[in-house]
N, C-alpha and C. Protein backbone atom coordinates (compact mmCIF):
# COMPACT_ATOMS: atom_id res chain seq x y z
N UNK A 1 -6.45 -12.28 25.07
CA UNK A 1 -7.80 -11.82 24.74
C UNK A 1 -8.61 -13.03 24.26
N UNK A 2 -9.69 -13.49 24.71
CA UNK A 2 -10.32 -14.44 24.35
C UNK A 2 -10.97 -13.71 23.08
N UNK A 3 -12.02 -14.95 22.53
CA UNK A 3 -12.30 -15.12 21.09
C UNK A 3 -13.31 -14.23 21.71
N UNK A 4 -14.44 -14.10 22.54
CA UNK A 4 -15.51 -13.51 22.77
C UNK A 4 -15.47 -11.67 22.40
N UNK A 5 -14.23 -11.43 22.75
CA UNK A 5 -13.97 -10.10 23.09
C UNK A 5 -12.90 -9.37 21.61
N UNK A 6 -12.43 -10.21 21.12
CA UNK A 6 -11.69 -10.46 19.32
C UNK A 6 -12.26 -9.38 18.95
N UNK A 7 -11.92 -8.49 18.16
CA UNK A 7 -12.35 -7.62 17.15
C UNK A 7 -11.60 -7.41 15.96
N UNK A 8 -12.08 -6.99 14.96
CA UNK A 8 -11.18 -7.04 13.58
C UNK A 8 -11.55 -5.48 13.08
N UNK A 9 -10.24 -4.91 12.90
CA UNK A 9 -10.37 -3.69 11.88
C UNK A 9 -10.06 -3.83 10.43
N UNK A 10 -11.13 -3.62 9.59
CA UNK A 10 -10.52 -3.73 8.22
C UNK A 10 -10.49 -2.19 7.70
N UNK A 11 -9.47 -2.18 7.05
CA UNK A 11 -8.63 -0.64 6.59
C UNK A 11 -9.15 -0.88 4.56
N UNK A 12 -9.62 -0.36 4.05
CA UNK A 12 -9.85 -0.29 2.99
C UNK A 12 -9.68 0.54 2.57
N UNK A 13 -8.68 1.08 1.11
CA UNK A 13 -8.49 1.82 0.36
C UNK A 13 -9.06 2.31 -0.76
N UNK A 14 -9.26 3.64 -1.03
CA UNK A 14 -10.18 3.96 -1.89
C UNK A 14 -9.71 3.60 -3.49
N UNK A 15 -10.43 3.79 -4.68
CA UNK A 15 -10.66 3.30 -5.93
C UNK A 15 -9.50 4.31 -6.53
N UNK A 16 -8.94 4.12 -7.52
CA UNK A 16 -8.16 5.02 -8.25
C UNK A 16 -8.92 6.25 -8.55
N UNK A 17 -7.92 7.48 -8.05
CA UNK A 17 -8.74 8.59 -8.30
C UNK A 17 -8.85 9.53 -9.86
N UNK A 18 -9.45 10.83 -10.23
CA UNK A 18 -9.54 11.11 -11.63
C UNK A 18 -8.49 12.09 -11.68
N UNK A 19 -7.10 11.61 -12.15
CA UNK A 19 -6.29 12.55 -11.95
C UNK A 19 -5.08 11.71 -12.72
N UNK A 20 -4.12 12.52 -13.10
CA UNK A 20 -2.81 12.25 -13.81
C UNK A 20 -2.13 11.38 -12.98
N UNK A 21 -1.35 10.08 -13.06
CA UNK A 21 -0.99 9.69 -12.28
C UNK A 21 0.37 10.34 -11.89
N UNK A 22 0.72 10.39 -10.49
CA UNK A 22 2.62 10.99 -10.04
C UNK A 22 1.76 12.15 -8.98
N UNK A 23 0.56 12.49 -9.19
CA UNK A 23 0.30 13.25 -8.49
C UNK A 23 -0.19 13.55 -7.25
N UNK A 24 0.35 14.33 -6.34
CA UNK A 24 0.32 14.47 -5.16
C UNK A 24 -1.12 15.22 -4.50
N UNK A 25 -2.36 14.28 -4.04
CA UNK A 25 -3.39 14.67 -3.96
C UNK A 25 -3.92 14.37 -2.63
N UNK A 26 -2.79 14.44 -1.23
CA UNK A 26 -3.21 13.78 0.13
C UNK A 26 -4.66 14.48 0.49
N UNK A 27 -4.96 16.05 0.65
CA UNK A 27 -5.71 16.53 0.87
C UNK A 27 -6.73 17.18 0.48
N UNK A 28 -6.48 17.29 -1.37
CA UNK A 28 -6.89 17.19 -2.13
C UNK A 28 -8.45 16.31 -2.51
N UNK A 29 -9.48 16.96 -2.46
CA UNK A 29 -10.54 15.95 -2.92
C UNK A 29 -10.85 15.71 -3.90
N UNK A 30 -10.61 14.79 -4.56
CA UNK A 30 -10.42 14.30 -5.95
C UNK A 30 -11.57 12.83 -5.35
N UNK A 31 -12.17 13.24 -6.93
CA UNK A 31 -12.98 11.65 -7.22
C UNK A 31 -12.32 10.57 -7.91
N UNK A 32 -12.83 9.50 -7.06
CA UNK A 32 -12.69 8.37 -7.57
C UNK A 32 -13.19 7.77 -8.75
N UNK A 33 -13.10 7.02 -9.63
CA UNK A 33 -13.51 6.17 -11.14
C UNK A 33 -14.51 5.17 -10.47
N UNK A 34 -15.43 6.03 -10.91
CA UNK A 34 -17.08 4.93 -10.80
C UNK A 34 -17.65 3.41 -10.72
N UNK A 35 -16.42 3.54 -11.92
CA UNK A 35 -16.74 1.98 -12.37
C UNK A 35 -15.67 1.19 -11.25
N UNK A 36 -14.68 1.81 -10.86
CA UNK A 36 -13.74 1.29 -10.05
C UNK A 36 -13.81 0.90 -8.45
N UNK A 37 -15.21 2.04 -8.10
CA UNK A 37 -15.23 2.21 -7.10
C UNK A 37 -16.68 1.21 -6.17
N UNK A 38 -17.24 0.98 -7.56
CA UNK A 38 -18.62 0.15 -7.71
C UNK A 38 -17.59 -1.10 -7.05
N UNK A 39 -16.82 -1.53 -8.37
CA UNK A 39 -16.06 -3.10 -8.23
C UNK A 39 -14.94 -3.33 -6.70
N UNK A 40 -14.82 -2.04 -6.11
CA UNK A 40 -14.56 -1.99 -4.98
C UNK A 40 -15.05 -3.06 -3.71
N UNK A 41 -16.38 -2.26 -3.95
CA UNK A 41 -17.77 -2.26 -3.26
C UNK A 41 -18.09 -3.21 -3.12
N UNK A 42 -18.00 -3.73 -4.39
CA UNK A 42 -19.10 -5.16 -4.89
C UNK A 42 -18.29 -6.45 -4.28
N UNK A 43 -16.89 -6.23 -4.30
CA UNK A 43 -15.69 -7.27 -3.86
C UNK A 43 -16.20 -7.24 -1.99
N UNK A 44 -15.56 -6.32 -0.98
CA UNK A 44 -16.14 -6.46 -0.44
C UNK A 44 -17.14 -6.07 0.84
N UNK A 45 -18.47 -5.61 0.48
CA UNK A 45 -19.79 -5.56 0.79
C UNK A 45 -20.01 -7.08 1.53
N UNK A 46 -20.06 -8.13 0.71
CA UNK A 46 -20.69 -9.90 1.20
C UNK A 46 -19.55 -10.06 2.37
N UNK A 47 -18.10 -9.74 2.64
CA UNK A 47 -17.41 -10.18 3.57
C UNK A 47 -17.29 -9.46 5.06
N UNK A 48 -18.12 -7.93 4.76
CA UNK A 48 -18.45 -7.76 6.24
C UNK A 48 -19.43 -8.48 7.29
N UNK A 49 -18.80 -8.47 7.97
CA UNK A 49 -20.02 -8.95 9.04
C UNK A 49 -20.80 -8.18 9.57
N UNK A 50 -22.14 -8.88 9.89
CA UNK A 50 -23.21 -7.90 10.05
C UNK A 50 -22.99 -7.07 11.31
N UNK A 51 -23.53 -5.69 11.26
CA UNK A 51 -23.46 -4.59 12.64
C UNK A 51 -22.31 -4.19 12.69
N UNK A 52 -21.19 -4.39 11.51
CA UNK A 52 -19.83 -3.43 11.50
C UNK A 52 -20.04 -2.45 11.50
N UNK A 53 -19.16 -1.61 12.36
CA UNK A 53 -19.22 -0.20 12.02
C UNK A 53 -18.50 0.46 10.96
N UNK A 54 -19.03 0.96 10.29
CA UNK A 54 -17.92 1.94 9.02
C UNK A 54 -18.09 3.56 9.17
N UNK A 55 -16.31 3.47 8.78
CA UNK A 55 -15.96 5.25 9.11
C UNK A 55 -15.73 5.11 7.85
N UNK A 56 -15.61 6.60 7.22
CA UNK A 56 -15.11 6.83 6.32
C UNK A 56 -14.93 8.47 6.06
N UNK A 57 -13.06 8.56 5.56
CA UNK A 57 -12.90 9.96 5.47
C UNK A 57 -13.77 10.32 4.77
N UNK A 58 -13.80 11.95 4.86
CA UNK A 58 -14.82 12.76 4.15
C UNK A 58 -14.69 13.11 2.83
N UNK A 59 -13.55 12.71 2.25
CA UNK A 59 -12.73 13.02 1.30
C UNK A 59 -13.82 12.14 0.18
N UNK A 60 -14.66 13.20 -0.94
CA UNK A 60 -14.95 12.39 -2.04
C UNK A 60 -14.79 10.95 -2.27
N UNK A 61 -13.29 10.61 -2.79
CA UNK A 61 -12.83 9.46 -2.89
C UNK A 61 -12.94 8.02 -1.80
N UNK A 62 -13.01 8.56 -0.54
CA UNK A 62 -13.47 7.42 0.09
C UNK A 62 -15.31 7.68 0.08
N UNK A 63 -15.29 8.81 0.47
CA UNK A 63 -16.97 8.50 0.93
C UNK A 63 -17.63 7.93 -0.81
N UNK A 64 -17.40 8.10 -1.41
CA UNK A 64 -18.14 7.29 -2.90
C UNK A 64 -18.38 6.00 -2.39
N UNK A 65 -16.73 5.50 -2.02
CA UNK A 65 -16.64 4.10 -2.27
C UNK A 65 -17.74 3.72 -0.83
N UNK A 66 -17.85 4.61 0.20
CA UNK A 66 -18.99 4.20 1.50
C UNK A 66 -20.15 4.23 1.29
N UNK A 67 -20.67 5.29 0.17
CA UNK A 67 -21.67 5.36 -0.48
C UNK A 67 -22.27 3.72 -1.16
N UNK A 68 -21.43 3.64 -2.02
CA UNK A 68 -21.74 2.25 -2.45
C UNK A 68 -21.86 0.70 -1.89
N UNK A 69 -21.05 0.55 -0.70
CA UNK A 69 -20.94 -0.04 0.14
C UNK A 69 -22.09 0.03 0.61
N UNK A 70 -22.76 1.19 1.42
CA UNK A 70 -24.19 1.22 1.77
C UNK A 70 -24.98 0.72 0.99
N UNK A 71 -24.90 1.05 -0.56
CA UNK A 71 -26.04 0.62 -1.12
C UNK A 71 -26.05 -1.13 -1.32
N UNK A 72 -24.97 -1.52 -1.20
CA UNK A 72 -25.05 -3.17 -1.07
C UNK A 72 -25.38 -3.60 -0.16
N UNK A 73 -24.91 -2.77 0.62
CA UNK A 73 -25.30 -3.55 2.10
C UNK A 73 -26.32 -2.48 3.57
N UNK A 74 -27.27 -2.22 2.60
CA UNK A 74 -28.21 -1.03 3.79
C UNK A 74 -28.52 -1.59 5.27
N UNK A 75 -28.06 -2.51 5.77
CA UNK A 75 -27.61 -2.96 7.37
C UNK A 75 -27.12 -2.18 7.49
N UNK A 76 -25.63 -1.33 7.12
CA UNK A 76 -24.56 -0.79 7.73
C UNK A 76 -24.61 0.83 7.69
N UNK A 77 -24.19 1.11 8.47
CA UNK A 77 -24.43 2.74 8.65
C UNK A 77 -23.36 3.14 8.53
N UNK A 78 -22.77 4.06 7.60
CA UNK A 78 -21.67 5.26 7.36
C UNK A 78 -21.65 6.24 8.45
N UNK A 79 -20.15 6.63 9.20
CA UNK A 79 -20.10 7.85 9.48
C UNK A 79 -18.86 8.59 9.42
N UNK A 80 -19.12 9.24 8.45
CA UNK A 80 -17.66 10.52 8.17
C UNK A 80 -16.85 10.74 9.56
N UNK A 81 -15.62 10.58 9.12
CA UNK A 81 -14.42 10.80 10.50
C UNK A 81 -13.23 11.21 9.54
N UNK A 82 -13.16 13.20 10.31
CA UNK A 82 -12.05 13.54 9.42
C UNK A 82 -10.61 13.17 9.97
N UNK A 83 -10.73 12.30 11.05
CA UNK A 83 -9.57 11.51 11.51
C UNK A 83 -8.72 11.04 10.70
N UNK A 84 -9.63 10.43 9.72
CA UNK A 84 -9.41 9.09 8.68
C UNK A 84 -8.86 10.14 7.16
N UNK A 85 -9.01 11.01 7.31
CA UNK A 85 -8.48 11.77 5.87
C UNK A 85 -7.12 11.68 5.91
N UNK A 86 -6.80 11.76 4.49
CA UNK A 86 -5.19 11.63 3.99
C UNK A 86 -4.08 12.82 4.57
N UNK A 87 -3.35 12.56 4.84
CA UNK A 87 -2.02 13.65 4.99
C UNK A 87 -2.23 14.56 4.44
N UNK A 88 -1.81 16.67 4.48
CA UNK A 88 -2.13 17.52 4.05
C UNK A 88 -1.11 17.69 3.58
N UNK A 89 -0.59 17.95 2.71
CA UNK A 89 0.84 17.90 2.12
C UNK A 89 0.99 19.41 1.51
N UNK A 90 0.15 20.32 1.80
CA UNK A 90 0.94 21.72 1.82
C UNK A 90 0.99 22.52 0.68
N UNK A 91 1.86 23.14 0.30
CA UNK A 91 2.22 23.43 -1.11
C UNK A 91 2.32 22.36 -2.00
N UNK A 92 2.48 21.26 -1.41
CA UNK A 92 2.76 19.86 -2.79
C UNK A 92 1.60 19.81 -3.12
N UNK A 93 0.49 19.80 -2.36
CA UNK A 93 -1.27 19.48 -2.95
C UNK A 93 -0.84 19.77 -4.63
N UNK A 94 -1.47 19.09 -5.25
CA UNK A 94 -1.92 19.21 -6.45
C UNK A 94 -0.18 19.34 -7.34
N UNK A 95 0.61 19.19 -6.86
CA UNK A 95 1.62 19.34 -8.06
C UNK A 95 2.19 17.83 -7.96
N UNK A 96 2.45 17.77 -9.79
CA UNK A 96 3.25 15.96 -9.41
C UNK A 96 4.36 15.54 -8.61
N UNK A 97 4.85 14.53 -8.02
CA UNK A 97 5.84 14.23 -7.45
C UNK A 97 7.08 14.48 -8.06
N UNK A 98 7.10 14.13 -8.96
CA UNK A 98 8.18 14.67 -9.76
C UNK A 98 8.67 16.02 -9.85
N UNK A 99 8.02 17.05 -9.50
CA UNK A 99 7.84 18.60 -9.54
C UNK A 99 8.66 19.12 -8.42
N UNK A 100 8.69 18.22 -7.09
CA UNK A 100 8.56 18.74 -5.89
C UNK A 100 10.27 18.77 -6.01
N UNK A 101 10.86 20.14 -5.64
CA UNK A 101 12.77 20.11 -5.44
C UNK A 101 12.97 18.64 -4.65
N UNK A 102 13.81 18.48 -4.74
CA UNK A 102 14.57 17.17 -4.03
C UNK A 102 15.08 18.07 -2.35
N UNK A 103 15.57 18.96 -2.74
CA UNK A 103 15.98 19.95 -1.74
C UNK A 103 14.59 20.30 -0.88
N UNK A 104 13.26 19.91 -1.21
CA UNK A 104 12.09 20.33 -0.40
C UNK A 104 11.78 18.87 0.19
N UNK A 105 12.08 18.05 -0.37
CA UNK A 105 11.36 16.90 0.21
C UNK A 105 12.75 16.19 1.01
N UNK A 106 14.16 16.51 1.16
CA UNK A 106 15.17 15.96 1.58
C UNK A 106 14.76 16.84 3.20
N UNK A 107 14.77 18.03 3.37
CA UNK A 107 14.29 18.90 4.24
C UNK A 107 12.94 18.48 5.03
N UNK A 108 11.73 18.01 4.43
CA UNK A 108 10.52 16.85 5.45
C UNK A 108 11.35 15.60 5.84
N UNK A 109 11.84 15.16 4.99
CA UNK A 109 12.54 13.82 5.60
C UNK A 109 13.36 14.00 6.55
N UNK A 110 14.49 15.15 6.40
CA UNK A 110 15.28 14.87 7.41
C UNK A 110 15.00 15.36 8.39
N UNK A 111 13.71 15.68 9.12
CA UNK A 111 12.86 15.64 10.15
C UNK A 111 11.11 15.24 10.44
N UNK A 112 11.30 14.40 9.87
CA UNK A 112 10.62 13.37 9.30
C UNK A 112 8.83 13.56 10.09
N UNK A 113 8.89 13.63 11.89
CA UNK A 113 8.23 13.57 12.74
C UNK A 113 8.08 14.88 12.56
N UNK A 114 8.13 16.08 12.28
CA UNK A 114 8.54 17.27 12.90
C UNK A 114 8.25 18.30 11.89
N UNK A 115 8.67 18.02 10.55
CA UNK A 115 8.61 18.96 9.61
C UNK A 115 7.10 19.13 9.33
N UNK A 116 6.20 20.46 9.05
CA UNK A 116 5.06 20.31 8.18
C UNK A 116 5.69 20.20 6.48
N UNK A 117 4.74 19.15 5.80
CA UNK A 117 4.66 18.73 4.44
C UNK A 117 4.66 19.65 3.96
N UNK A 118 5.45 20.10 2.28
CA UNK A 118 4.79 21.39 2.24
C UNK A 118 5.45 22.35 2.21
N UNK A 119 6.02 22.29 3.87
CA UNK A 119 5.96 23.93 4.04
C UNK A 119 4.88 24.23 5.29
N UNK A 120 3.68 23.89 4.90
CA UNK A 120 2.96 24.60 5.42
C UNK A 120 1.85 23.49 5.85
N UNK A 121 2.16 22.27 5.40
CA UNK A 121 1.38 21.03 5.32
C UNK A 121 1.11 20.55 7.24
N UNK A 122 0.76 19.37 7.09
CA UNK A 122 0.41 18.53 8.31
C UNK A 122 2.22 17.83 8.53
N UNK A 123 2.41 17.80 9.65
CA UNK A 123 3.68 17.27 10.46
C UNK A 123 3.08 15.53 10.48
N UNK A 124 4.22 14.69 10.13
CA UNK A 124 3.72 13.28 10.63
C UNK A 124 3.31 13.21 11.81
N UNK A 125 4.49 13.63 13.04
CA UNK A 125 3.38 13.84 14.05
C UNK A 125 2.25 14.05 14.06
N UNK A 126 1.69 15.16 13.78
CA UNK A 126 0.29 15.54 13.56
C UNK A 126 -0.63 14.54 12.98
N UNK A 127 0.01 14.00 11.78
CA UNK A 127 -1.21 13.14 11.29
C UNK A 127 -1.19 12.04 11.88
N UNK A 128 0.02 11.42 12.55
CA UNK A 128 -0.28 10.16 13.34
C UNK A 128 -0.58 10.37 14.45
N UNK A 129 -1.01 11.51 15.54
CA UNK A 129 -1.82 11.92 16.38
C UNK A 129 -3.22 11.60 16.10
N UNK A 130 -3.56 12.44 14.99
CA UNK A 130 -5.07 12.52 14.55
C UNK A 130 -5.54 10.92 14.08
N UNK A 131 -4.77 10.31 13.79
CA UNK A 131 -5.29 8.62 13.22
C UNK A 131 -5.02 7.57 14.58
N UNK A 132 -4.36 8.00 15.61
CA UNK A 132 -4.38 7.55 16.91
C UNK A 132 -5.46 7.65 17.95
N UNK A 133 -5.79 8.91 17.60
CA UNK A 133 -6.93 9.10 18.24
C UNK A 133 -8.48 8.19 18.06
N UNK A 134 -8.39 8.03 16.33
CA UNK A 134 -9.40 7.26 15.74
C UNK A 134 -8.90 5.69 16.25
N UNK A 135 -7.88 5.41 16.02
CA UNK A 135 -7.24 4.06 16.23
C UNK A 135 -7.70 3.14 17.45
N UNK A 136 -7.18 4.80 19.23
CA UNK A 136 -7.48 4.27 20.42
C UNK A 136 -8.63 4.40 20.32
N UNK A 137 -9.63 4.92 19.99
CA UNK A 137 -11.02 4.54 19.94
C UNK A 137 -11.60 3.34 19.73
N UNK A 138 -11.05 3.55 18.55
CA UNK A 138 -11.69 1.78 18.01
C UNK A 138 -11.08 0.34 18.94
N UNK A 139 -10.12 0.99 19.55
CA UNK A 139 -9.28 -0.25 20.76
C UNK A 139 -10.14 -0.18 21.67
N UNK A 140 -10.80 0.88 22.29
CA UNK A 140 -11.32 1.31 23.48
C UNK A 140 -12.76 0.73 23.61
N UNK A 141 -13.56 0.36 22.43
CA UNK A 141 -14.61 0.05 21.44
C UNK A 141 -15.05 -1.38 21.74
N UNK A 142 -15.85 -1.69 21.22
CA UNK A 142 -16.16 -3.20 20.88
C UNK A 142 -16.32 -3.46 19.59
N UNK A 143 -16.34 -4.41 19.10
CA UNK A 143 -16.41 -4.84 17.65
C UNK A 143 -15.66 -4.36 16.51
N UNK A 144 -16.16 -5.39 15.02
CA UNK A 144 -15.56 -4.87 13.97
C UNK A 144 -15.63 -3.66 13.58
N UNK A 145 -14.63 -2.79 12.83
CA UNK A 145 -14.91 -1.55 12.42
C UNK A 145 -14.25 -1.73 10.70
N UNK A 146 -14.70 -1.09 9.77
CA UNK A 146 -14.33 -0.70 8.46
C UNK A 146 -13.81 0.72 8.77
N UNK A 147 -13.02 1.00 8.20
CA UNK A 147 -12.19 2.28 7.68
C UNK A 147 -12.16 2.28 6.31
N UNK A 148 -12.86 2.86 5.52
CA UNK A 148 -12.64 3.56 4.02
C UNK A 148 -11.62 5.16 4.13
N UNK A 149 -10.76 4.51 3.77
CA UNK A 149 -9.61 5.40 3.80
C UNK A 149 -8.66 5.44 2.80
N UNK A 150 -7.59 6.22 3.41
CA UNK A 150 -6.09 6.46 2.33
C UNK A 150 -4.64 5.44 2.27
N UNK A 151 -4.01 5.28 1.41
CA UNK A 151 -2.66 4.76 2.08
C UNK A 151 -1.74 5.74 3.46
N UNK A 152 -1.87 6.45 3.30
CA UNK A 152 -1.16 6.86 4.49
C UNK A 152 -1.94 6.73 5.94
N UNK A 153 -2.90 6.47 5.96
CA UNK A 153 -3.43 6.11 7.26
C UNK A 153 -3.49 4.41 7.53
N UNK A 154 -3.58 3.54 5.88
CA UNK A 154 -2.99 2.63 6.28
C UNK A 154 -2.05 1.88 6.95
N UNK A 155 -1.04 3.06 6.66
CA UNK A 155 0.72 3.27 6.88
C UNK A 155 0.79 3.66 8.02
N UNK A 156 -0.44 4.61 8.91
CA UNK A 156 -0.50 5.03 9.78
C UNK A 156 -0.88 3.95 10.97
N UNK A 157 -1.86 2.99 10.88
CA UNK A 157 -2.58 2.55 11.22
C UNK A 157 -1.58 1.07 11.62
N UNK A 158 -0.67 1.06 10.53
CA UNK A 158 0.28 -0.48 10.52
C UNK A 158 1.42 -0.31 11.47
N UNK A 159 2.09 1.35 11.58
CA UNK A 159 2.69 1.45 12.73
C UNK A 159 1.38 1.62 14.09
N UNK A 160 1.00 1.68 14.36
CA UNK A 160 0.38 1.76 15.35
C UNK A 160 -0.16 0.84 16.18
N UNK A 161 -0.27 -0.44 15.23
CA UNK A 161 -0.60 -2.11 15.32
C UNK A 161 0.80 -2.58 15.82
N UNK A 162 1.70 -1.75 15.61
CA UNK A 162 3.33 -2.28 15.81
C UNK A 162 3.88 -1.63 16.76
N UNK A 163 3.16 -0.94 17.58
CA UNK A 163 3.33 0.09 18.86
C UNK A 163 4.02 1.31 18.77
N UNK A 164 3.97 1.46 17.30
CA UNK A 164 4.73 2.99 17.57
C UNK A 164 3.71 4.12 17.11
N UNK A 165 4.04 4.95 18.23
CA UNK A 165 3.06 6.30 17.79
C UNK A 165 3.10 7.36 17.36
N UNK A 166 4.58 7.51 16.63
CA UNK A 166 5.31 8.33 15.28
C UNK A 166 6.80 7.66 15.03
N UNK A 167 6.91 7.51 14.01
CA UNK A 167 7.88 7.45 13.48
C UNK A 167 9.51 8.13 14.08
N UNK A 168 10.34 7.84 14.16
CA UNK A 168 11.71 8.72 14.42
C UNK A 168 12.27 9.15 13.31
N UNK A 169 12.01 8.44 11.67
CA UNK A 169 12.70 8.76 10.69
C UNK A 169 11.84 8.34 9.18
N UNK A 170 12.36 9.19 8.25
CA UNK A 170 11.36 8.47 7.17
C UNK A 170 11.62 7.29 6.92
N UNK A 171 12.90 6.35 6.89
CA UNK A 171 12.67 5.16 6.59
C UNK A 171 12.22 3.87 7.80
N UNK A 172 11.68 4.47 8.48
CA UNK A 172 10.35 3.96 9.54
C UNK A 172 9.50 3.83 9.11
N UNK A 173 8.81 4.98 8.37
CA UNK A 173 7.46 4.75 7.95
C UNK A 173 7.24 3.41 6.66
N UNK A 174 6.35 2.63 6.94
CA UNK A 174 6.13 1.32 6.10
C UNK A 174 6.08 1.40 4.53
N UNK A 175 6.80 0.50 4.10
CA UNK A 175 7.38 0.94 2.27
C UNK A 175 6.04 -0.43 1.86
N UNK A 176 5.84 -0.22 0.71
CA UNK A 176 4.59 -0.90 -0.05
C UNK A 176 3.57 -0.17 -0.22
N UNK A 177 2.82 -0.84 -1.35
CA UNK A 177 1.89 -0.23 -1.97
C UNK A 177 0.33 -1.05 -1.57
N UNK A 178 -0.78 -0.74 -1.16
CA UNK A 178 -1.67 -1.60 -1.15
C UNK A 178 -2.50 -0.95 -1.93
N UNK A 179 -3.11 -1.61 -2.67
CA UNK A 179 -3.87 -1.09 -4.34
C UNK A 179 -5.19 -1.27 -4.11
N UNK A 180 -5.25 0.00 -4.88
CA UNK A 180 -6.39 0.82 -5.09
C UNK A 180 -7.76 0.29 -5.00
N UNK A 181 -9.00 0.24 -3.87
CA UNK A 181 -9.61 -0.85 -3.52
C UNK A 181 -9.22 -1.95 -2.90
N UNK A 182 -8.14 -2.14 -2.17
CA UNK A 182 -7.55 -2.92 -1.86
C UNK A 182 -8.06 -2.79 0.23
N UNK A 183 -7.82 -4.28 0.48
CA UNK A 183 -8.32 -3.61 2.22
C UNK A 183 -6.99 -4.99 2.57
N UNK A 184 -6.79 -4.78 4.32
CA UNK A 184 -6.31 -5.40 5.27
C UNK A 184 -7.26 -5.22 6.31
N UNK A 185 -6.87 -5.71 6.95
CA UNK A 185 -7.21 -6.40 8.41
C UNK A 185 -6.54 -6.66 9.58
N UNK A 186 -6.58 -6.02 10.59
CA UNK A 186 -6.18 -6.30 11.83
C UNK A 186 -6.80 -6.35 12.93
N UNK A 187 -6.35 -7.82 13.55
CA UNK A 187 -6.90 -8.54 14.87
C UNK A 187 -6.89 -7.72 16.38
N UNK A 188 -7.48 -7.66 16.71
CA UNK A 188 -7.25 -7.32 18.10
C UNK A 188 -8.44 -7.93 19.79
């Protein structure tokens, strides 16, 4: 791919949200900390390049942080993509991690691709369908794009850069943490 035709996706994660930490809030719309989400913003707003496009889930917590982003930088135009929203995790919504039986979450894992979250939640399949779809778009596309999003679509997004388009097992899916306001980048 020559340099002419180069595009960069940056994946940005939303601000710490207002909630107990341990807790399980994929689908959950919970707000983000103001002050957190400003210093987000403010970091980086100056390092997009001009005429990026930005998505951002619909989810409170990211759209704040797109909100603000706009206001630094009113060149750039926001548009909500519920592509980009977090994993639905089912009956876990809203209870801490710690809460969840070991016997409920040994049972998603050991069909990792296949199981809905939950119970009743989104299947990895499913959600790495729905962030593929956003993904081949943006391949299909021209130019830079921003994603204000979740860790799991990060996670989503990093296998997908790595050619796989679900997982076979949970310890497939990518281990690390990228913090809160935190973004990457990938070339294409």
């Amino acid at each position: 791919m020559s340099d002419a035709t180069r595009r960069t996706l940056w994946l940005q994660r939303h601000a710490p949200v207002v909630a107990e930490p341990g807790l399980c809030y994929g689908a959950t719309d919970l707000e983000a900390h103001a002050d957190a989400t400003l210093a987000a913003a403010q970091r980086i707003a100056p390092l997009l390049p001009a005429g990026i496009t930005v998505r951002s889930s619909p989810l409170r917590r990211c759209a704040g942080l797109a909100d603000a982003i706009a206001a630094l930088r009113p060149d750039l135009r926001v548009r909500h993509d519920a592509r980009l929203a977090e994993m639905n995790f089912g009956a876990w919504e809203g209870r801490p991690w710690s809460a969840i039986a070991r016997e409920e979450f040994d049972a998603w894992t050991g069909n990792f691709a296949d199981a809905p979250a939950g119970g009743h939640g989104e299947s990895v399949r499913a959600f790495m369908q729905r962030v593929a779809a956003a993904h081949d778009e943006w391949l299909a596309g021209e130019g830079d794009a921003l994603w204000i999003t979740h860790a799991g679509v990060l996670r989503a997004v990093t296998l997908l850069q790595r050619g796989t388009r679900c997982p076979g097992a949970a310890a497939d899916w990518p281990a690390g943490e990228l913090a809160f306001g935190g973004w990457l980048t990938f070339d294409n």
